[in-house]
PDB file of N, CA and C in Angstrom:
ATOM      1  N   UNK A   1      46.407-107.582-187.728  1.00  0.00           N
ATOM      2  CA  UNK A   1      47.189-106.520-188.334  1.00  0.00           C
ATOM      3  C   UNK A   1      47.802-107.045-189.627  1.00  0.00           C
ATOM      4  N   UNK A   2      48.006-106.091-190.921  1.00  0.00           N
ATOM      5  CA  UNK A   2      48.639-106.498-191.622  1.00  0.00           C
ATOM      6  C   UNK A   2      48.051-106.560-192.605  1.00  0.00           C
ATOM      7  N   UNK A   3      46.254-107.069-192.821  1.00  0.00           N
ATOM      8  CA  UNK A   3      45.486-107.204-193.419  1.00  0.00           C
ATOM      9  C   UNK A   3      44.246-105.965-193.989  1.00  0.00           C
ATOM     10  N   UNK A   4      44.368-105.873-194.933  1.00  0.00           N
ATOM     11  CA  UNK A   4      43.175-104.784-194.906  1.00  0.00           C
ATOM     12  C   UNK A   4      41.947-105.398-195.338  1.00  0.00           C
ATOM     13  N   UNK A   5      40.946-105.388-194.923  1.00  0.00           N
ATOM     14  CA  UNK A   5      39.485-105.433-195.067  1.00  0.00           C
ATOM     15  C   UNK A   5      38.303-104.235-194.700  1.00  0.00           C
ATOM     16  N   UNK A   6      37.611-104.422-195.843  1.00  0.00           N
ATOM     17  CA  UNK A   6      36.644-103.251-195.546  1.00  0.00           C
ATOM     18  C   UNK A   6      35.867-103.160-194.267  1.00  0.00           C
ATOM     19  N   UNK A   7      36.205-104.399-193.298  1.00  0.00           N
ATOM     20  CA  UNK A   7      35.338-104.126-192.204  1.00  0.00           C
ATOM     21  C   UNK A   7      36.011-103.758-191.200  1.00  0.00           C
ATOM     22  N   UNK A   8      37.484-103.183-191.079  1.00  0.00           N
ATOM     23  CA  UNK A   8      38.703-102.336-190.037  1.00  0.00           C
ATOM     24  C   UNK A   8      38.265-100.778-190.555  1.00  0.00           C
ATOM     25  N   UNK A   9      37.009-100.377-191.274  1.00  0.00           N
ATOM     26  CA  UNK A   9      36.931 -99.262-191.430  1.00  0.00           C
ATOM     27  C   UNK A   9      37.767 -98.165-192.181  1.00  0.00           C
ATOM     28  N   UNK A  10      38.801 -98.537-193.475  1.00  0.00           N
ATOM     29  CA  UNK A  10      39.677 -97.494-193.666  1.00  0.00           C
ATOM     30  C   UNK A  10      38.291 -96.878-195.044  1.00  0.00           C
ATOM     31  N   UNK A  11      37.465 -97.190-195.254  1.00  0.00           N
ATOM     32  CA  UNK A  11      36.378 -96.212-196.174  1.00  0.00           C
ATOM     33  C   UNK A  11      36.133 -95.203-195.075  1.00  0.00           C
ATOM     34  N   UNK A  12      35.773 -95.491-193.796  1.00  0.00           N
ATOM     35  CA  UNK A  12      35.523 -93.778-192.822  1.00  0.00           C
ATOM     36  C   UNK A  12      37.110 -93.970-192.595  1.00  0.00           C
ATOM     37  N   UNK A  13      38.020 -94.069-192.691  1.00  0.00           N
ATOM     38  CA  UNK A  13      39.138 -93.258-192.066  1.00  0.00           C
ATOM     39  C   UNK A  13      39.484 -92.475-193.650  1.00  0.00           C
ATOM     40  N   UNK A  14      39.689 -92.798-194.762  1.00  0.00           N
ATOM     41  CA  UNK A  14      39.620 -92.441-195.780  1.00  0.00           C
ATOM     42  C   UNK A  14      38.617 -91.178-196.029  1.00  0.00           C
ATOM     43  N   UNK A  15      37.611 -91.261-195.334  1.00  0.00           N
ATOM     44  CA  UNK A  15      36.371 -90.522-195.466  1.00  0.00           C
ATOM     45  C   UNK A  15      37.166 -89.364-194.665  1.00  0.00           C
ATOM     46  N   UNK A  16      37.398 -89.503-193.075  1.00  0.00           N
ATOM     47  CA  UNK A  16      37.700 -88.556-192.224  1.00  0.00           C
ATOM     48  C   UNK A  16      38.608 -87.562-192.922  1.00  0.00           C
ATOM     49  N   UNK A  17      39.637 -88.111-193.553  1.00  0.00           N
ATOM     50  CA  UNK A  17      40.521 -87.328-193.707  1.00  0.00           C
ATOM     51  C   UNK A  17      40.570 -85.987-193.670  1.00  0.00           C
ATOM     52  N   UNK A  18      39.896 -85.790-194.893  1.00  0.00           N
ATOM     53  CA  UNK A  18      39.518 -84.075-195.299  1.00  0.00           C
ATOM     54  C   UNK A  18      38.930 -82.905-194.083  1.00  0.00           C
ATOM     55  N   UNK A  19      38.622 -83.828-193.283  1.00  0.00           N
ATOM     56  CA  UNK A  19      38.202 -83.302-191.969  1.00  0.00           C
ATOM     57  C   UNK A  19      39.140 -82.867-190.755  1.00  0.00           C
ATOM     58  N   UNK A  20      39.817 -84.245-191.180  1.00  0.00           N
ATOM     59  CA  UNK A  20      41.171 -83.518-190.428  1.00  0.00           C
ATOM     60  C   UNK A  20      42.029 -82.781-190.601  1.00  0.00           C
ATOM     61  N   UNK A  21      42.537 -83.055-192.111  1.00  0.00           N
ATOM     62  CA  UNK A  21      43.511 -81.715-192.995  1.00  0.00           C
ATOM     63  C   UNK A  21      42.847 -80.106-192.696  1.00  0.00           C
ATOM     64  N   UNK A  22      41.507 -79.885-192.163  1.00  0.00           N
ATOM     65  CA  UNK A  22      41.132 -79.045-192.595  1.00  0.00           C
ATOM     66  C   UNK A  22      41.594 -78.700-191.125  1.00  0.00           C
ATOM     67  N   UNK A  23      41.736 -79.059-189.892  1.00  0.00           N
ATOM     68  CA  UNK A  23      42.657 -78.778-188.821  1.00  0.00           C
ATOM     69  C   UNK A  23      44.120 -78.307-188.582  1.00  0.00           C
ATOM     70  N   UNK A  24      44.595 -79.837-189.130  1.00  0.00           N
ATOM     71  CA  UNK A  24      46.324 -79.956-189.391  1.00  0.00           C
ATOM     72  C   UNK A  24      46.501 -80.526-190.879  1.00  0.00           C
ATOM     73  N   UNK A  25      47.062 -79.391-191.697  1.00  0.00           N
ATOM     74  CA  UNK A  25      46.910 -79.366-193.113  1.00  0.00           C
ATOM     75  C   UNK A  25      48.048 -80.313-193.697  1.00  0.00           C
ATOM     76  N   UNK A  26      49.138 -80.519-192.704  1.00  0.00           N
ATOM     77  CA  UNK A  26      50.379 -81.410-192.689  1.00  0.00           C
ATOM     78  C   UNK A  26      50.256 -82.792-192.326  1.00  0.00           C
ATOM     79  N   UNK A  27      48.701 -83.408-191.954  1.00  0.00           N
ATOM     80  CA  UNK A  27      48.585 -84.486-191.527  1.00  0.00           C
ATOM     81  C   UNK A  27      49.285 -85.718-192.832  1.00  0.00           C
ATOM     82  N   UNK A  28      49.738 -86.582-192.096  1.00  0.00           N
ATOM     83  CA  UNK A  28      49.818 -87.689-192.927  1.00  0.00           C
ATOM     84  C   UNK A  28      49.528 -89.262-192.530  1.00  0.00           C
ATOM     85  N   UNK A  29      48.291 -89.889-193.759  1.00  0.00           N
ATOM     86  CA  UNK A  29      47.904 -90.983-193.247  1.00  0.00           C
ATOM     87  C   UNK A  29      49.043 -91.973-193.829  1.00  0.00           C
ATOM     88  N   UNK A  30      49.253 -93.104-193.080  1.00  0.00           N
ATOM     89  CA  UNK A  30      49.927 -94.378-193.151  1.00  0.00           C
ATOM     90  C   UNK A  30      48.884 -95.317-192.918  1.00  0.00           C
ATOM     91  N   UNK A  31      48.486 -96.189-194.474  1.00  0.00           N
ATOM     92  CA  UNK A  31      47.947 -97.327-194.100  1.00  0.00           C
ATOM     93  C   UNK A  31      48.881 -98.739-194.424  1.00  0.00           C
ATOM     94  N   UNK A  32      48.966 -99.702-193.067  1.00  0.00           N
ATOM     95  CA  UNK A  32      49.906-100.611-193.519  1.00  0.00           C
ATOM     96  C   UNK A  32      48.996-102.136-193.921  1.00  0.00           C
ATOM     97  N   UNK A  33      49.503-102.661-194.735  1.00  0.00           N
ATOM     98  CA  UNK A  33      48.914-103.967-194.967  1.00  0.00           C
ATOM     99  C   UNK A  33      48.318-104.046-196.274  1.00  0.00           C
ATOM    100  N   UNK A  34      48.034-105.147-196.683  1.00  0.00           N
ATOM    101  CA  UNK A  34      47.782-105.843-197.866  1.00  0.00           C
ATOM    102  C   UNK A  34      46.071-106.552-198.481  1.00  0.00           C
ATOM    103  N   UNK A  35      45.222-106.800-198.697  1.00  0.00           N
ATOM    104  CA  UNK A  35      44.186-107.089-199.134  1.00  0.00           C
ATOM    105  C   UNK A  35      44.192-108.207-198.973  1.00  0.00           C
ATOM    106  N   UNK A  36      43.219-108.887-198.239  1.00  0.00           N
ATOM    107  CA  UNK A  36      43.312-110.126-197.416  1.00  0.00           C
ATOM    108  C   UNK A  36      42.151-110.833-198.519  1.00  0.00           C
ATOM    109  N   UNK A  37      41.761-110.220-199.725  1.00  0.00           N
ATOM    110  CA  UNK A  37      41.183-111.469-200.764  1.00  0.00           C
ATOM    111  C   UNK A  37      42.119-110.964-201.858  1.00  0.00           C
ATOM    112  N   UNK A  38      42.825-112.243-202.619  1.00  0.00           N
ATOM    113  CA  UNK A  38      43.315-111.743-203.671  1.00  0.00           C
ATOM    114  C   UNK A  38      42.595-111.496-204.989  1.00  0.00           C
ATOM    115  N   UNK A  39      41.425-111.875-204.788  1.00  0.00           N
ATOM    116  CA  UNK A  39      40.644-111.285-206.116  1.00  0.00           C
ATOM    117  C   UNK A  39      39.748-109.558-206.034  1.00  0.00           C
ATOM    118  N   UNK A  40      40.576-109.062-204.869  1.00  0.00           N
ATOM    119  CA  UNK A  40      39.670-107.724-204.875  1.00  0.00           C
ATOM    120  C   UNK A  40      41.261-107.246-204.853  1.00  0.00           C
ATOM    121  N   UNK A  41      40.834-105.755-204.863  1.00  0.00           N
ATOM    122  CA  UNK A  41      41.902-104.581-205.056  1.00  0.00           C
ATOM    123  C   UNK A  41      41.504-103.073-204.170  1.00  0.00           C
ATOM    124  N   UNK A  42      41.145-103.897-202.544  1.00  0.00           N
ATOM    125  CA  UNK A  42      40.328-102.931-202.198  1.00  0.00           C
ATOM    126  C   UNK A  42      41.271-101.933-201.917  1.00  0.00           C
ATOM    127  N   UNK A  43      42.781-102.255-201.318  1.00  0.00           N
ATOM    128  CA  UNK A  43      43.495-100.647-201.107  1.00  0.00           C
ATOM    129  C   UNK A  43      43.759 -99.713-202.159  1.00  0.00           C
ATOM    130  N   UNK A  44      43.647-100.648-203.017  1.00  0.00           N
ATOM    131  CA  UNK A  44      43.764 -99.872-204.344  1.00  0.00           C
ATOM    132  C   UNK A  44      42.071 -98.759-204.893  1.00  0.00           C
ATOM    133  N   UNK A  45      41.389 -99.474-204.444  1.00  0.00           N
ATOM    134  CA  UNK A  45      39.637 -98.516-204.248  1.00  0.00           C
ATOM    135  C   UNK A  45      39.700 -97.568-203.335  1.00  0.00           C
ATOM    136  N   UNK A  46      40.741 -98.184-202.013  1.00  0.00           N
ATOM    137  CA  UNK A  46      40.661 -96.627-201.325  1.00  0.00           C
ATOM    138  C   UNK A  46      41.854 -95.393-201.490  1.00  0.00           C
ATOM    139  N   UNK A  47      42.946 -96.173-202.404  1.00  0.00           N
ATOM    140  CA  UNK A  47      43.916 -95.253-202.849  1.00  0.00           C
ATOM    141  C   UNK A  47      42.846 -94.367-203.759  1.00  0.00           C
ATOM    142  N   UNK A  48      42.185 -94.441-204.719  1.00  0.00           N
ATOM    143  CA  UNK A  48      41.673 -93.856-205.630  1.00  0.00           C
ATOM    144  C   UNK A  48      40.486 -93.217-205.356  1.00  0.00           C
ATOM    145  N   UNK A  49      39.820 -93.625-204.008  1.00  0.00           N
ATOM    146  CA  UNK A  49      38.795 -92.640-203.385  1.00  0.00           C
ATOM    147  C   UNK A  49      39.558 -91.237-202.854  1.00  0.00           C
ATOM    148  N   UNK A  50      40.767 -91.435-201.853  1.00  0.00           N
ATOM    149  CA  UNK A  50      41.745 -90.605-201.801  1.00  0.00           C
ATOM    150  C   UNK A  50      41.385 -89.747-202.878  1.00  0.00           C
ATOM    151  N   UNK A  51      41.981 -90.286-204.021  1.00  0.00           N
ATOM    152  CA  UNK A  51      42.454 -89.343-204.852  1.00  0.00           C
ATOM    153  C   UNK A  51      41.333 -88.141-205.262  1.00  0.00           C
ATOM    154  N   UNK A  52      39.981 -89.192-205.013  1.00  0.00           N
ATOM    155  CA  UNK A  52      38.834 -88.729-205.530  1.00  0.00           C
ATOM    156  C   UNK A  52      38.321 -87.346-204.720  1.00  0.00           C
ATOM    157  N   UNK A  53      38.298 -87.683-203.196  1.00  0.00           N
ATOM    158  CA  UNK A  53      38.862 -86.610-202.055  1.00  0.00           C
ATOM    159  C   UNK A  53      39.454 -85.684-202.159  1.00  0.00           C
ATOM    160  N   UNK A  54      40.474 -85.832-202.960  1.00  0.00           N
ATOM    161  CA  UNK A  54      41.727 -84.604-203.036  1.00  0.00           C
ATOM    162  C   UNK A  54      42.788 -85.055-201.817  1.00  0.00           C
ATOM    163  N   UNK A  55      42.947 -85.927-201.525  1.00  0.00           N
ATOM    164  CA  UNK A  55      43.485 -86.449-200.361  1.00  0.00           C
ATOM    165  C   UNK A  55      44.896 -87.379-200.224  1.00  0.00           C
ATOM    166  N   UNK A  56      45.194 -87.530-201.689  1.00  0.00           N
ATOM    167  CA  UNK A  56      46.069 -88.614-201.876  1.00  0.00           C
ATOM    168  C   UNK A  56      46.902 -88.610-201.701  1.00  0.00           C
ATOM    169  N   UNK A  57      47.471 -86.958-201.739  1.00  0.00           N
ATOM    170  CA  UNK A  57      49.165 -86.717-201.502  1.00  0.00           C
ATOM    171  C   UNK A  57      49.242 -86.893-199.901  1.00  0.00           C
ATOM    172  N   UNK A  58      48.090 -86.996-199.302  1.00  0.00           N
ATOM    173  CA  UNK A  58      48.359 -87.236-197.752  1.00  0.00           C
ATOM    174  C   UNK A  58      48.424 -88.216-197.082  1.00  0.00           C
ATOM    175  N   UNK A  59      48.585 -89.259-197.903  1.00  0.00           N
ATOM    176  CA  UNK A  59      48.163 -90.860-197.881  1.00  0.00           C
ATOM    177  C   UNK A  59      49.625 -91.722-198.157  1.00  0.00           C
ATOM    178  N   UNK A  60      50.036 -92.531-197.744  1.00  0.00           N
ATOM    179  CA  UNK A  60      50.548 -93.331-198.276  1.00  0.00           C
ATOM    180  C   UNK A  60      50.209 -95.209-197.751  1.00  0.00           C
ATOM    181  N   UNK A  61      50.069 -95.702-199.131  1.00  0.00           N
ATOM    182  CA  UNK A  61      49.560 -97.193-198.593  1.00  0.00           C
ATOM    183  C   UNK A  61      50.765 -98.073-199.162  1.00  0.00           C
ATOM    184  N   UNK A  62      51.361 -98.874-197.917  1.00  0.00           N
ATOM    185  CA  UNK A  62      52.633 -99.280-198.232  1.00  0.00           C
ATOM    186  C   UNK A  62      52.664-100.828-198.682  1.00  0.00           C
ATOM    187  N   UNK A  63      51.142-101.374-198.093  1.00  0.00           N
ATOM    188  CA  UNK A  63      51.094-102.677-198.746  1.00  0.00           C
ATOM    189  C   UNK A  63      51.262-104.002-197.330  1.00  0.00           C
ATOM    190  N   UNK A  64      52.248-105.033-197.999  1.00  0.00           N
ATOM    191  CA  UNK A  64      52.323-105.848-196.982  1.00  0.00           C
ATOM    192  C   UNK A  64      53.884-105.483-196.896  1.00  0.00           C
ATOM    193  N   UNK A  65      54.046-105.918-195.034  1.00  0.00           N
ATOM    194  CA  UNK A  65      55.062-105.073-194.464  1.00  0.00           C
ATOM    195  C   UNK A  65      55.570-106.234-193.115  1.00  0.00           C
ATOM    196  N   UNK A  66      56.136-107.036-193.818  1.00  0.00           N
ATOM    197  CA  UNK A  66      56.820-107.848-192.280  1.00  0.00           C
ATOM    198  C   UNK A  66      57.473-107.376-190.997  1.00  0.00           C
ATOM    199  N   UNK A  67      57.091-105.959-191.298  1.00  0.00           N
ATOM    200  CA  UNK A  67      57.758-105.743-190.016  1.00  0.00           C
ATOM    201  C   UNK A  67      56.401-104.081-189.409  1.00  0.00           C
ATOM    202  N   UNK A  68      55.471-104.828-189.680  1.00  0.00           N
ATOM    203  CA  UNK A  68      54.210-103.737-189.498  1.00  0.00           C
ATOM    204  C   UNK A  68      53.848-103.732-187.950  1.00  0.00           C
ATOM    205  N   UNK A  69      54.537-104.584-187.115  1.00  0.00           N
ATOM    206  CA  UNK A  69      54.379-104.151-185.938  1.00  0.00           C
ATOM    207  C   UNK A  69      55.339-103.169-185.263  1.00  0.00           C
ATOM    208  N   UNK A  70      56.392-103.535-185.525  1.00  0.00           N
ATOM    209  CA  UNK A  70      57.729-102.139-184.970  1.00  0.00           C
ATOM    210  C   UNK A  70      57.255-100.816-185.674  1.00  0.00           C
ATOM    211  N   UNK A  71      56.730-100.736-187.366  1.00  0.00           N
ATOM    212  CA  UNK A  71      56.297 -99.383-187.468  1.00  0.00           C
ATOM    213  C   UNK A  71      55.442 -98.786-186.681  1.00  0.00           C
ATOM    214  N   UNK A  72      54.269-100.007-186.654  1.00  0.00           N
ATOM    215  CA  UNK A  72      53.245 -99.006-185.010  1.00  0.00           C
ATOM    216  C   UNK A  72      53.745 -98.820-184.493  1.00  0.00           C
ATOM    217  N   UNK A  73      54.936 -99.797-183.547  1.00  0.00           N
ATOM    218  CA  UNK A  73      55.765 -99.137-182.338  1.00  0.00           C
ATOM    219  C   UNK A  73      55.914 -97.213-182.542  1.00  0.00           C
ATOM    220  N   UNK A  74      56.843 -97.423-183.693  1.00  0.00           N
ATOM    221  CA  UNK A  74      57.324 -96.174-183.656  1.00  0.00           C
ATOM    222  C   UNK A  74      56.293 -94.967-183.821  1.00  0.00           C
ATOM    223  N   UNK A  75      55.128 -95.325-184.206  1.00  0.00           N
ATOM    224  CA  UNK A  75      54.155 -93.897-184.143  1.00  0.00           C
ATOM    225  C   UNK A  75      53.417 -94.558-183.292  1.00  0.00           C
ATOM    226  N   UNK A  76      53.501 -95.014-182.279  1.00  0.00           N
ATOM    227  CA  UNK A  76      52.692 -95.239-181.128  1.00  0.00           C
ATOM    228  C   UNK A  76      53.730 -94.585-180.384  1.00  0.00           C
ATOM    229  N   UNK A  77      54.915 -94.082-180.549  1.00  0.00           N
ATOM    230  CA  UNK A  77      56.146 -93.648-179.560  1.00  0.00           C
ATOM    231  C   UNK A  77      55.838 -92.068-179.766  1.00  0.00           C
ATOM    232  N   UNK A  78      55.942 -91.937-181.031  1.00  0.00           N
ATOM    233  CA  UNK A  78      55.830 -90.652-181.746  1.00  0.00           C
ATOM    234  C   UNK A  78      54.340 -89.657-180.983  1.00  0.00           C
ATOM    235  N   UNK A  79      53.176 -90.560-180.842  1.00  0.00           N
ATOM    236  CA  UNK A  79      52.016 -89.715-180.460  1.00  0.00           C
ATOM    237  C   UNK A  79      52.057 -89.688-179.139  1.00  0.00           C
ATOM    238  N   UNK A  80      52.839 -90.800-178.374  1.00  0.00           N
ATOM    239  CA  UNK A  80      53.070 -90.750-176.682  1.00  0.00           C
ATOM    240  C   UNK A  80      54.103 -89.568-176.426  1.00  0.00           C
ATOM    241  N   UNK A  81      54.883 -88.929-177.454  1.00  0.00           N
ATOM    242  CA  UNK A  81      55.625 -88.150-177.057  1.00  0.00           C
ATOM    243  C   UNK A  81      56.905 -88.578-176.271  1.00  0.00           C
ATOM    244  N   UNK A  82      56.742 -90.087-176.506  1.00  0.00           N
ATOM    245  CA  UNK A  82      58.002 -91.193-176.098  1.00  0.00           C
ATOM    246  C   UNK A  82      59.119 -90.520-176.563  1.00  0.00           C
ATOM    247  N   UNK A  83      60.801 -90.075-176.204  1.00  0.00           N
ATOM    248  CA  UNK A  83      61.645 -90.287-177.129  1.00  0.00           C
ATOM    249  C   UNK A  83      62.101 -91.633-177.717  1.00  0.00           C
TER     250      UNK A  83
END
């Protein structure tokens, strides 16, 4: 966790999107983590595929996040319907 690489799949979750908005038009993606080579700029390729999508305002990529496991907590609480 923490890391983004093109092989955790966010080009098809990026891809899905539009598929899902077209369900729940209020969806919002959270991608957490940072680009695990520093000579690429891949969240930044999939921020701008987003955009390319029409998808971007539904996106937010927050980067690197020391505390990226309690945020899953909380939308792992959120989709369990946990209070």
């Amino acid at each position: 966790m923490g890391q983004v690489t093109p092989e955790k799949g966010l080009r098809e979750f990026v891809t899905a999107a539009p598929i899902v908005l077209r369900e729940k038009d209020n969806a919002h993606f959270v991608v957490i983590g940072a680009d695990s080579a520093p000579d690429r700029d891949f969240v930044g390729e999939m921020a701008d595929y987003a955009g390319r999508l029409g998808v971007a305002g539904n996106f937010t990529f927050t980067g690197f996040r020391a505390d990226a496991e309690r945020i899953q907590a909380i939308y792992d609480s959120l989709l369990s319907g946990a209070p």
